[in-house]
PDB file of N, CA and C in Angstrom:
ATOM      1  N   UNK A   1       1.894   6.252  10.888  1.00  0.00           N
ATOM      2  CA  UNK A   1       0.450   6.266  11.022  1.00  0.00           C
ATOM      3  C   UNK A   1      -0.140   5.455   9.886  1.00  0.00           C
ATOM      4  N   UNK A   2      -1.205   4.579  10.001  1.00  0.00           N
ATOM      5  CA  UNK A   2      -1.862   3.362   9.187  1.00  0.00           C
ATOM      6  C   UNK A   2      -3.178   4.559   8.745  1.00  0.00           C
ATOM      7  N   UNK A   3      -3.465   3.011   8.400  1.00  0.00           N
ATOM      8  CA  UNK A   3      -5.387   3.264   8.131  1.00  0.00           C
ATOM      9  C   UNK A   3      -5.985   2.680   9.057  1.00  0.00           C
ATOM     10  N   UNK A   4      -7.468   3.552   9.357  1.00  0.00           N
ATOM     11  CA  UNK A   4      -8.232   2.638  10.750  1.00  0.00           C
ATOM     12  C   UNK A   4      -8.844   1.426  10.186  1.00  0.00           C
ATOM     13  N   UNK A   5      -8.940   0.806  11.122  1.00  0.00           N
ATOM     14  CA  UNK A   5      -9.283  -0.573  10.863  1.00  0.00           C
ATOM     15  C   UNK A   5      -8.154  -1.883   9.806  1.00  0.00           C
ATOM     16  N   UNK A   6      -6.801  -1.121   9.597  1.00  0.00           N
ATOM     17  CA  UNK A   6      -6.259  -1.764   9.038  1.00  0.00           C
ATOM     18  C   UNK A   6      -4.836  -1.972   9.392  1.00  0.00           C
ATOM     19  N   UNK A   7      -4.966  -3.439  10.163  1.00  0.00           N
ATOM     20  CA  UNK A   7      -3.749  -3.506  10.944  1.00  0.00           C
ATOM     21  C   UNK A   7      -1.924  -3.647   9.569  1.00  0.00           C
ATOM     22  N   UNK A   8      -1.089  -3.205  10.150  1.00  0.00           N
ATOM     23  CA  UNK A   8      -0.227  -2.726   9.673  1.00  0.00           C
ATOM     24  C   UNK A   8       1.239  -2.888  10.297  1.00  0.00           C
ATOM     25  N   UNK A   9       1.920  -3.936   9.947  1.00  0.00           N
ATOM     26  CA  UNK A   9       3.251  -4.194  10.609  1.00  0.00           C
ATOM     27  C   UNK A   9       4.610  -3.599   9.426  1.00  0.00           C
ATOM     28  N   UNK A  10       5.144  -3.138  10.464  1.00  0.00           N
ATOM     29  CA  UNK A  10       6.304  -2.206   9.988  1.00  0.00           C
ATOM     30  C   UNK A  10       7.462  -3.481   9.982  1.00  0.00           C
ATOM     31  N   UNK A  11       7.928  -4.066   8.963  1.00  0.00           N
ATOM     32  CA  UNK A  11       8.971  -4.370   8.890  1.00  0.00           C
ATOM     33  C   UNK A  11      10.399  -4.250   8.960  1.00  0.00           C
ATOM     34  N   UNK A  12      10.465  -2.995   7.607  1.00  0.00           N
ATOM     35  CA  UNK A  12      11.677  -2.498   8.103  1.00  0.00           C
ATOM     36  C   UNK A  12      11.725  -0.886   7.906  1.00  0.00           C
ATOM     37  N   UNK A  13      12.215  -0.121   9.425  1.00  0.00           N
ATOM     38  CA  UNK A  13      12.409   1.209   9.083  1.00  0.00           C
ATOM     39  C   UNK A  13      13.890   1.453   9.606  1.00  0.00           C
ATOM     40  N   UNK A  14      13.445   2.841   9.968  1.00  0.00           N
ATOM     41  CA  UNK A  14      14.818   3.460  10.410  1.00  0.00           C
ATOM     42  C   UNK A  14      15.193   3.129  11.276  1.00  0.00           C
ATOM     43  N   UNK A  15      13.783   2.459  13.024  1.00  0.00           N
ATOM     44  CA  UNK A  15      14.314   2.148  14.079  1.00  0.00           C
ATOM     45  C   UNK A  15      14.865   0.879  13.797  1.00  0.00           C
ATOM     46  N   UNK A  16      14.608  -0.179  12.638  1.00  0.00           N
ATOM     47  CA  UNK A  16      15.600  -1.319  12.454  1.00  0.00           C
ATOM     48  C   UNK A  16      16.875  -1.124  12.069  1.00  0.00           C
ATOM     49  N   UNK A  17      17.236   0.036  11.633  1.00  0.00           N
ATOM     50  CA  UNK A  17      19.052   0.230  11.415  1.00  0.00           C
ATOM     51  C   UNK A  17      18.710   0.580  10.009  1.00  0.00           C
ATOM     52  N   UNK A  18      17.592   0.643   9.115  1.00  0.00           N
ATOM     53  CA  UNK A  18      17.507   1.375   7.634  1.00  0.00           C
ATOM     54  C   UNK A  18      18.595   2.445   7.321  1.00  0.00           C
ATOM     55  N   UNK A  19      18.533   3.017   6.282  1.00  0.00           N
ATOM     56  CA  UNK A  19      19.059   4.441   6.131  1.00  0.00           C
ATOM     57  C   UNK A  19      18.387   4.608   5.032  1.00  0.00           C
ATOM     58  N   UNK A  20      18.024   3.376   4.248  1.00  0.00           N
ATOM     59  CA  UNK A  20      17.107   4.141   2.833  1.00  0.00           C
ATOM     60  C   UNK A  20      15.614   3.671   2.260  1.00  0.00           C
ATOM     61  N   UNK A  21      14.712   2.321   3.407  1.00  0.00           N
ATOM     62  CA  UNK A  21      14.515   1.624   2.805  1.00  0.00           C
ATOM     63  C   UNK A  21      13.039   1.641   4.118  1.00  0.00           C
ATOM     64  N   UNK A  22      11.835   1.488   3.474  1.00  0.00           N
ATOM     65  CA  UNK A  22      10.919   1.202   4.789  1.00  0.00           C
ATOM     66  C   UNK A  22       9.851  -0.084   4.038  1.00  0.00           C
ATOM     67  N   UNK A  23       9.550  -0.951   4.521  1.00  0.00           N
ATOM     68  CA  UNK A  23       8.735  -2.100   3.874  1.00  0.00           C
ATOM     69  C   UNK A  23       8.095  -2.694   4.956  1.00  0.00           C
ATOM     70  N   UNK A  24       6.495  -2.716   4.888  1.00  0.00           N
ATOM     71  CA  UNK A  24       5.512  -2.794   5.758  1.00  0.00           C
ATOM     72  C   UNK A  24       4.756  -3.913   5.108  1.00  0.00           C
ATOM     73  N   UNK A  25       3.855  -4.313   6.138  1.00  0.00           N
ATOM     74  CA  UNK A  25       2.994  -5.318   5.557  1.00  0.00           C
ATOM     75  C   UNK A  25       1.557  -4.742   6.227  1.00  0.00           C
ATOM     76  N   UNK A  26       0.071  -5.174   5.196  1.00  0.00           N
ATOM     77  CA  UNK A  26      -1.130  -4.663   5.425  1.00  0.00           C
ATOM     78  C   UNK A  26      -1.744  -5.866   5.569  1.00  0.00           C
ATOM     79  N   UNK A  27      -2.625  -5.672   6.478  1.00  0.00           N
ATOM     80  CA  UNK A  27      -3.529  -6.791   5.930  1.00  0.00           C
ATOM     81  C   UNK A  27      -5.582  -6.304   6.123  1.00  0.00           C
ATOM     82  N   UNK A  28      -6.210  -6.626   5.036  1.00  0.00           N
ATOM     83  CA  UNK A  28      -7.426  -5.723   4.500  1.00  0.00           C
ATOM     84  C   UNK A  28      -8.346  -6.896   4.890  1.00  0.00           C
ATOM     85  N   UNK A  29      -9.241  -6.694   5.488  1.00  0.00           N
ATOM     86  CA  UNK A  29     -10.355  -7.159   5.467  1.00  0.00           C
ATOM     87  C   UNK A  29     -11.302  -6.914   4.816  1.00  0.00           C
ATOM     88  N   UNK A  30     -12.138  -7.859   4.676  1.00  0.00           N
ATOM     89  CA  UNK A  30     -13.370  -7.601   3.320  1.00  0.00           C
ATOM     90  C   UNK A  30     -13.956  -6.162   3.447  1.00  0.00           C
ATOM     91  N   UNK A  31     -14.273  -5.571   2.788  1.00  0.00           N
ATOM     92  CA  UNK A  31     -14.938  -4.380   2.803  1.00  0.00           C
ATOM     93  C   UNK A  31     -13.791  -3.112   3.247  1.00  0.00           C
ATOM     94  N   UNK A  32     -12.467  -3.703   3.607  1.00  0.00           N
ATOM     95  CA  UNK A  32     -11.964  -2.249   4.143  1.00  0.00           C
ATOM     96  C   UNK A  32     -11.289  -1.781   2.743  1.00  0.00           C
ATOM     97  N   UNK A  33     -11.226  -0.405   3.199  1.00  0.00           N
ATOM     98  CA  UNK A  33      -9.873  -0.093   2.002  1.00  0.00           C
ATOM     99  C   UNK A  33      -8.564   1.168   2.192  1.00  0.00           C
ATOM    100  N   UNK A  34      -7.820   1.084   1.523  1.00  0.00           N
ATOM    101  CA  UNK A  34      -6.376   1.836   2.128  1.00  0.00           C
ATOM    102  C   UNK A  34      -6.955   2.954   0.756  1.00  0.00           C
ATOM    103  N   UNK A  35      -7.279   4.255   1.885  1.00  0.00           N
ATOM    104  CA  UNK A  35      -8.081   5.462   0.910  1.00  0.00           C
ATOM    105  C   UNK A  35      -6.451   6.000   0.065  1.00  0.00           C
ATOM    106  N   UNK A  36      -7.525   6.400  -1.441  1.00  0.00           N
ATOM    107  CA  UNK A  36      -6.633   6.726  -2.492  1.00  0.00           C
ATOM    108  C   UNK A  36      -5.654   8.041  -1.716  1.00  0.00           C
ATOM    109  N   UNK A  37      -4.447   8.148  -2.085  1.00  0.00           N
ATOM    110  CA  UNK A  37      -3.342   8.982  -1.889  1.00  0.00           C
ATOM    111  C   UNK A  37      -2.388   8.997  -2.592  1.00  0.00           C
ATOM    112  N   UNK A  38      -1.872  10.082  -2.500  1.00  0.00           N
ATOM    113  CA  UNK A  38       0.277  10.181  -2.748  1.00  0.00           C
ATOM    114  C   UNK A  38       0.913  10.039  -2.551  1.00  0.00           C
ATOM    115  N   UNK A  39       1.947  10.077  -2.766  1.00  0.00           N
ATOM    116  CA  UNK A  39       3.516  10.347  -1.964  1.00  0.00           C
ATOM    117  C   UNK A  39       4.264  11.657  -2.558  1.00  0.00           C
ATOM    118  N   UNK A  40       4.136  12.655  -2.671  1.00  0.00           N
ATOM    119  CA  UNK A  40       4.898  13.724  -3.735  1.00  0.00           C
ATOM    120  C   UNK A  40       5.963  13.312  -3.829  1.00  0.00           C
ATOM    121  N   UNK A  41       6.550  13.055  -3.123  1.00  0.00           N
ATOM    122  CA  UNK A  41       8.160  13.308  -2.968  1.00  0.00           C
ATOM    123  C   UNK A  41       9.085  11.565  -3.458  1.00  0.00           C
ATOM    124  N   UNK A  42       8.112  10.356  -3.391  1.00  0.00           N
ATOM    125  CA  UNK A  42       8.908   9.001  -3.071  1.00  0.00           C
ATOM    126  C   UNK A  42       8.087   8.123  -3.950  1.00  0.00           C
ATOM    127  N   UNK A  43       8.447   7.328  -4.847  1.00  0.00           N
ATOM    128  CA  UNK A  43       7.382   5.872  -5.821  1.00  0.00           C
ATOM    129  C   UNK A  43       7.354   5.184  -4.022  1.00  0.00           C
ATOM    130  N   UNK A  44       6.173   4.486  -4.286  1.00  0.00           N
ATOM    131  CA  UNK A  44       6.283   3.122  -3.648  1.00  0.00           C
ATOM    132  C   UNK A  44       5.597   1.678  -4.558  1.00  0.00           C
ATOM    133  N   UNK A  45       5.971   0.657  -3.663  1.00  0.00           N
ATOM    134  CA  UNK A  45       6.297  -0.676  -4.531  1.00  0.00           C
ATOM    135  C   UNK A  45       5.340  -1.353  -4.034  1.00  0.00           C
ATOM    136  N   UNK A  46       4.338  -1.768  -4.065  1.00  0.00           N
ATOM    137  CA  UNK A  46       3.243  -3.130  -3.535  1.00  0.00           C
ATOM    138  C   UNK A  46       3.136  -3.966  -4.160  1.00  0.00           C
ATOM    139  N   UNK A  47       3.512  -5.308  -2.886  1.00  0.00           N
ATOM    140  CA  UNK A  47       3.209  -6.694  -4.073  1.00  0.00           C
ATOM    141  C   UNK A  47       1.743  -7.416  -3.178  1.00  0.00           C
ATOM    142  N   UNK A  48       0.743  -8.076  -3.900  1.00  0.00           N
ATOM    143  CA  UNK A  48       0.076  -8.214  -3.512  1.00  0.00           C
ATOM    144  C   UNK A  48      -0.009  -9.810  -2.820  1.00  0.00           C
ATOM    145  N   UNK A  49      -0.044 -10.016  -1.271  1.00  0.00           N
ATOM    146  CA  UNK A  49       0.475 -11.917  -1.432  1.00  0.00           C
ATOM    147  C   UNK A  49      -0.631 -12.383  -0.684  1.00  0.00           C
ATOM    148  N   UNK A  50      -1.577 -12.082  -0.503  1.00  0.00           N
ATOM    149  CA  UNK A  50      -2.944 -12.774   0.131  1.00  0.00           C
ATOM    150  C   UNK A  50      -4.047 -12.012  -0.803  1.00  0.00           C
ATOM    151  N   UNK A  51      -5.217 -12.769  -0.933  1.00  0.00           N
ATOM    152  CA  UNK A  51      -6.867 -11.930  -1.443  1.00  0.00           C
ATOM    153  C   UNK A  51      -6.710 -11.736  -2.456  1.00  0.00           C
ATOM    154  N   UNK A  52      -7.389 -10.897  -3.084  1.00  0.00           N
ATOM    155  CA  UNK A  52      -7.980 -10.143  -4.071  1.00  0.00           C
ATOM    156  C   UNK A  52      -8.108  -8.544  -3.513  1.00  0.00           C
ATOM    157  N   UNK A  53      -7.475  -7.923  -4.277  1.00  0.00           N
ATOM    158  CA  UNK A  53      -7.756  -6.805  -4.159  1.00  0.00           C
ATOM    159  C   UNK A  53      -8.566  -5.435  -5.644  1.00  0.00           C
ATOM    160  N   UNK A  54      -8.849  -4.530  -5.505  1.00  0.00           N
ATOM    161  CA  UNK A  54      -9.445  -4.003  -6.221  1.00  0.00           C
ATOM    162  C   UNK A  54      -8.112  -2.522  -6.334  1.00  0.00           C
ATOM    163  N   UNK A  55      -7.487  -1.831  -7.158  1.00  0.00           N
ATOM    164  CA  UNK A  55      -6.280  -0.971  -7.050  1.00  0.00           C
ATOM    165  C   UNK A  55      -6.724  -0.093  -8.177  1.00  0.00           C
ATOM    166  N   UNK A  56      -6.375   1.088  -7.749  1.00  0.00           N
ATOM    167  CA  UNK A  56      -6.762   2.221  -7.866  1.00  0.00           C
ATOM    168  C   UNK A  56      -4.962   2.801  -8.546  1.00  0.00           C
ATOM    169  N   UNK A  57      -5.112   3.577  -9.949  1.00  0.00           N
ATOM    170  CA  UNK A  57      -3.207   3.609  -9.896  1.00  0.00           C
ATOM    171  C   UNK A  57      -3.463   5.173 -11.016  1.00  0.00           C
ATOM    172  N   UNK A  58      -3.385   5.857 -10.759  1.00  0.00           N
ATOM    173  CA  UNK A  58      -3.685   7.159 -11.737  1.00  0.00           C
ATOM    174  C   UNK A  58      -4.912   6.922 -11.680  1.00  0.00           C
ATOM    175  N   UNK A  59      -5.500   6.827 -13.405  1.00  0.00           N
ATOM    176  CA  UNK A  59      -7.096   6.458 -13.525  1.00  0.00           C
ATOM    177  C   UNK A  59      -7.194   5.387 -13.538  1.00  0.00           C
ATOM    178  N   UNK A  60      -6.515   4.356 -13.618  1.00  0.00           N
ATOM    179  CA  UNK A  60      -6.784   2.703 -13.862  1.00  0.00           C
ATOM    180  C   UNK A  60      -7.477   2.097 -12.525  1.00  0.00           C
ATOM    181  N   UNK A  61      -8.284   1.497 -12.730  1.00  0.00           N
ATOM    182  CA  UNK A  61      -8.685   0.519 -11.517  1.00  0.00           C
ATOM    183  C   UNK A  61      -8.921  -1.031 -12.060  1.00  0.00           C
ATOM    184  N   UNK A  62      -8.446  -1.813 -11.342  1.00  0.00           N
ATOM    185  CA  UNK A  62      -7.432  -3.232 -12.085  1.00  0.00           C
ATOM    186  C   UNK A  62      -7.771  -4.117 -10.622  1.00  0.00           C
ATOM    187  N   UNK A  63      -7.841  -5.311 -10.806  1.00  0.00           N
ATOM    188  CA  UNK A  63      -8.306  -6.157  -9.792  1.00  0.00           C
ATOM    189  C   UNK A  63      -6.957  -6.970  -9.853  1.00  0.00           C
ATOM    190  N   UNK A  64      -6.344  -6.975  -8.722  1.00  0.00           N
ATOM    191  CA  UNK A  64      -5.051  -7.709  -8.334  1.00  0.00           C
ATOM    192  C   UNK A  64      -5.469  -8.695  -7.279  1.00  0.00           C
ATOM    193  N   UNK A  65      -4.246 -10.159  -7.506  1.00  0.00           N
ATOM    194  CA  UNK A  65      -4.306 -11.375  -6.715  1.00  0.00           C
ATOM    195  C   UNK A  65      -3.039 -11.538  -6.002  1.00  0.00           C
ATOM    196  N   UNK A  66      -2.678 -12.377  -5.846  1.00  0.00           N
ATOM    197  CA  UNK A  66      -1.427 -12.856  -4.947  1.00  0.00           C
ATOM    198  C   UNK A  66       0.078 -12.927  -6.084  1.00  0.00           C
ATOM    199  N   UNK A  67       0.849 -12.173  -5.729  1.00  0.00           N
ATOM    200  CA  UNK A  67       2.125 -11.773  -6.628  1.00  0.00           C
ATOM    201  C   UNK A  67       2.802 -10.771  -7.664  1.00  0.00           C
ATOM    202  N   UNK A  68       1.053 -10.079  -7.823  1.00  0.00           N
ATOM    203  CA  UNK A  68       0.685  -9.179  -9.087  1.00  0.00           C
ATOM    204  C   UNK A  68       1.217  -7.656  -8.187  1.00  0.00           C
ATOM    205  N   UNK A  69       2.502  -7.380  -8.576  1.00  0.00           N
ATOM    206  CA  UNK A  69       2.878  -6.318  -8.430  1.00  0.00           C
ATOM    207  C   UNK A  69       2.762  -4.589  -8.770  1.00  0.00           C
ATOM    208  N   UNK A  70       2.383  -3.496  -7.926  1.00  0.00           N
ATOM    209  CA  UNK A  70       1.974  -2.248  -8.630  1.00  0.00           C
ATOM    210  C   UNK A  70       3.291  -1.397  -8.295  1.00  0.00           C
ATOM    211  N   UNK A  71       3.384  -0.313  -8.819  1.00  0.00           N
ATOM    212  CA  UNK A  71       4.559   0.959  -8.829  1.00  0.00           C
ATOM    213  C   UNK A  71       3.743   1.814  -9.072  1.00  0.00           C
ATOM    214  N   UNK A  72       3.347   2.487  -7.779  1.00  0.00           N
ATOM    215  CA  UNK A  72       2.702   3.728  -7.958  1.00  0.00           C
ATOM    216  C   UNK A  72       3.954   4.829  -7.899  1.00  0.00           C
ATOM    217  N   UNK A  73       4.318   5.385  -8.873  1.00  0.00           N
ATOM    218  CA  UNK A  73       5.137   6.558  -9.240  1.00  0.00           C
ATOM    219  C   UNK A  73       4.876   8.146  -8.197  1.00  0.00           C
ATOM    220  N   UNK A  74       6.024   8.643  -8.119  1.00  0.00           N
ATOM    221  CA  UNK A  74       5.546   9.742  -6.707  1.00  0.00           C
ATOM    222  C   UNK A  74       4.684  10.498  -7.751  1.00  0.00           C
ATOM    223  N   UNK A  75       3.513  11.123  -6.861  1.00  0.00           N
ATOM    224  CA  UNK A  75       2.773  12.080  -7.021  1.00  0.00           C
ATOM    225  C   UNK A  75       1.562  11.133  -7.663  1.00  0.00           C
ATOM    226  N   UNK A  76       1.321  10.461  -8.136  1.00  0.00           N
ATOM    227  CA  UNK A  76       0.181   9.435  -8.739  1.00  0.00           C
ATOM    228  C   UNK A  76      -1.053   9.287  -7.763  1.00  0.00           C
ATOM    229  N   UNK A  77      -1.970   9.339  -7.517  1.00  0.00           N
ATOM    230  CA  UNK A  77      -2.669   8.568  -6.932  1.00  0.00           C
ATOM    231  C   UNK A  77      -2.935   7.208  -6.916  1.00  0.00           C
ATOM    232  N   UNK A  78      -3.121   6.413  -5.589  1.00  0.00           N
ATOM    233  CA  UNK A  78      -2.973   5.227  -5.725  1.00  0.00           C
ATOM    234  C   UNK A  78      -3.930   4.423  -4.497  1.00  0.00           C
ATOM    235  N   UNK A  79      -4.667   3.571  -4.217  1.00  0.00           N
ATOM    236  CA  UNK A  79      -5.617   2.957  -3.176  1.00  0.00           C
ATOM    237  C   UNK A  79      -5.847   1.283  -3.696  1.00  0.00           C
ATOM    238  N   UNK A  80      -6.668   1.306  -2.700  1.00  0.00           N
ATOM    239  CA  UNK A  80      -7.186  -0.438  -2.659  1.00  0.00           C
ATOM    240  C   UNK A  80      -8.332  -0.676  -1.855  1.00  0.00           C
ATOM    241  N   UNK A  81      -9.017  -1.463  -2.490  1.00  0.00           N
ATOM    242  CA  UNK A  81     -10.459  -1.690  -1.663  1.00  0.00           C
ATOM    243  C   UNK A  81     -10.853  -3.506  -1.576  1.00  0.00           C
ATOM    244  N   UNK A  82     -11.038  -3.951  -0.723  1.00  0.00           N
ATOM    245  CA  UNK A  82     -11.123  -4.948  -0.560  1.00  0.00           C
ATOM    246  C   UNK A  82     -12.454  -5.297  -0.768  1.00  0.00           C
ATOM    247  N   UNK A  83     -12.897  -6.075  -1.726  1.00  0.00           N
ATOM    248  CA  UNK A  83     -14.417  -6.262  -2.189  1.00  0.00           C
ATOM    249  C   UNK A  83     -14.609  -7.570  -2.507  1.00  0.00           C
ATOM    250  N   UNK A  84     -13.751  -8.764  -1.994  1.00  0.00           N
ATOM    251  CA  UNK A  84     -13.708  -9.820  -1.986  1.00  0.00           C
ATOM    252  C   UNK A  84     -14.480 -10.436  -0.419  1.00  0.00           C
ATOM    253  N   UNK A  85     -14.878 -11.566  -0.025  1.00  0.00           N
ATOM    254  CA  UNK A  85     -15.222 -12.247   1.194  1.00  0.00           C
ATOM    255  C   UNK A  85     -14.489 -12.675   2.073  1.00  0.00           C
ATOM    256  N   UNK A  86     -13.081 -12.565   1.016  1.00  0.00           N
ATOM    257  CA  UNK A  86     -11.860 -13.259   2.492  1.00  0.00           C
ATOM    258  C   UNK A  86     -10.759 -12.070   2.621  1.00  0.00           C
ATOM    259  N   UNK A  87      -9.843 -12.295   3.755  1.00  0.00           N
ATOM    260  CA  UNK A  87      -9.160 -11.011   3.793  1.00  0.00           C
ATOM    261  C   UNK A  87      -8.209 -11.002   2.882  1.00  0.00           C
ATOM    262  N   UNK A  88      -7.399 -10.285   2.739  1.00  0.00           N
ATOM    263  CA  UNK A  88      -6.115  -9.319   1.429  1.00  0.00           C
ATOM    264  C   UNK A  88      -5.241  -9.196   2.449  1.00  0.00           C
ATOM    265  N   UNK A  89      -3.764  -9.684   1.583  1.00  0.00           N
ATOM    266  CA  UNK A  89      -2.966  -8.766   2.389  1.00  0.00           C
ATOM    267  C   UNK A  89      -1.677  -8.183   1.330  1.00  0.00           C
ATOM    268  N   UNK A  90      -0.970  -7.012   1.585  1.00  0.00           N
ATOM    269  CA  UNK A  90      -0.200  -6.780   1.136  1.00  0.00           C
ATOM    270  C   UNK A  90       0.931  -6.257   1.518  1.00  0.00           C
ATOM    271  N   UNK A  91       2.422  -6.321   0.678  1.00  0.00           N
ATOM    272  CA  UNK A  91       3.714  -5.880   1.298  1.00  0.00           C
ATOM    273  C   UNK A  91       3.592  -4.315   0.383  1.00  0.00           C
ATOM    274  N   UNK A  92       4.511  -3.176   1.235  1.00  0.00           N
ATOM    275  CA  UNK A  92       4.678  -2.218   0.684  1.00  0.00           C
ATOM    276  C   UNK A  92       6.129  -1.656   0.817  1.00  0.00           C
ATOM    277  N   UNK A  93       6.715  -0.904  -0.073  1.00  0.00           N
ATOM    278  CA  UNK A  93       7.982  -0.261   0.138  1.00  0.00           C
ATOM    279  C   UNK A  93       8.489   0.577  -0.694  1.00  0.00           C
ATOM    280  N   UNK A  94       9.114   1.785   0.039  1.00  0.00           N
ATOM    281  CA  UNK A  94       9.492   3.162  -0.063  1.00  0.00           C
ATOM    282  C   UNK A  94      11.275   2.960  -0.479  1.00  0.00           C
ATOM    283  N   UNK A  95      11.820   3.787  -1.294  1.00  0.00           N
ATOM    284  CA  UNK A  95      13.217   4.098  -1.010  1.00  0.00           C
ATOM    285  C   UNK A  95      13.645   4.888   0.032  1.00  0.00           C
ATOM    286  N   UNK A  96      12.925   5.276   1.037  1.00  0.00           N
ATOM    287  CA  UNK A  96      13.293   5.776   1.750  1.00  0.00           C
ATOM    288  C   UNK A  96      12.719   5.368   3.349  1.00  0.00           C
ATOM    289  N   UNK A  97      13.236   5.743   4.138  1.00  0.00           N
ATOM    290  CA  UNK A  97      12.767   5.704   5.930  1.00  0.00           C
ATOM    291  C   UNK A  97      11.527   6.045   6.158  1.00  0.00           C
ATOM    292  N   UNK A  98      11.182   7.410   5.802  1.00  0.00           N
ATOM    293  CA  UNK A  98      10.055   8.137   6.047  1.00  0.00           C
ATOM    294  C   UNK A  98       9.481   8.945   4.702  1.00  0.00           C
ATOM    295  N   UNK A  99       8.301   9.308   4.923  1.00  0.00           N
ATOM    296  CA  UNK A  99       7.656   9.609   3.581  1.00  0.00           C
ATOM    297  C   UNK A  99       6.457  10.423   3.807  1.00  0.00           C
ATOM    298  N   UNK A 100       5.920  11.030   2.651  1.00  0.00           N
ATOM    299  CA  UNK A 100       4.320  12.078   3.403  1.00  0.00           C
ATOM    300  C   UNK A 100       3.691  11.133   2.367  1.00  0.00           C
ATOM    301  N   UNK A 101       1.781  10.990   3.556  1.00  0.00           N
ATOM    302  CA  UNK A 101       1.334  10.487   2.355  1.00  0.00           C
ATOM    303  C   UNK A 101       0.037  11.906   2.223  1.00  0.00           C
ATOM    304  N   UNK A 102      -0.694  11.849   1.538  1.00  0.00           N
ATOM    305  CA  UNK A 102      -1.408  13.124   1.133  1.00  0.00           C
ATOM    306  C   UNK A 102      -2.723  12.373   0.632  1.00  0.00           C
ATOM    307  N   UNK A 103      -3.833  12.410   1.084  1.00  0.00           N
ATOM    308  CA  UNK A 103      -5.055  12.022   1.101  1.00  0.00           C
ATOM    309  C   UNK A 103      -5.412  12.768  -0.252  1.00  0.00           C
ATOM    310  N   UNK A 104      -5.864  12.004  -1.386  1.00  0.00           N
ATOM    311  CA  UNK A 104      -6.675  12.085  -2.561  1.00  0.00           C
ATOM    312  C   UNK A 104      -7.700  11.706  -2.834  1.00  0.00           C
ATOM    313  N   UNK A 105      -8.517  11.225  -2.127  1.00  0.00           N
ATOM    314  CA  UNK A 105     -10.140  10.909  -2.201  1.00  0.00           C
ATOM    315  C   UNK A 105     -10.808  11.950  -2.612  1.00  0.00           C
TER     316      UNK A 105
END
């Protein structure tokens, strides 16, 4: 399950033959944003390769471009808001297949 309005291609999961590994790609349009959350249980890895984005990582909020990598650590809160004019996009990935995410707004 994504965010609305924010299309979301699954690269690689479990139905690709995974066993430990899930890496998706986002892509944000101006004004949207991927609402702050968790993972209790799993870090995940975002690299940022289109836009400008605005990132949300504990308390820090830090304006990321194309390559500028985050590690949101499990249990952290973590988001992105797109507040630029052109769209964002970003890669994401889990050590694992599947994962909970837990709404922190």
């Amino acid at each position: 399950e994504g965010y609305p309005g924010i299309p979301r291609t699954i690269l690689v999961d479990a139905s690709h033959g995974a066993k430990s590994l899930w890496v998706g790609h986002l892509e944000i349009e101006p004004g949207a944003r991927v609402t702050t959350h968790i993972h209790p249980d799993t870090e995940e890895a975002m690299v940022i390769v289109e836009g400008t984005l605005e990132a949300v990582l504990g308390d820090e909020v830090v304006t990321l471009g194309p390559g500028d990598t985050v590690l949101a650590p499990a249990g952290v809160k973590h988001g992105f808001v797109n507040r630029s004019e052109s769209k964002a996009a970003l890669m994401a990935s889990f050590p694992k297949t599947s994962f909970e995410r837990l709404t922190a707004d």
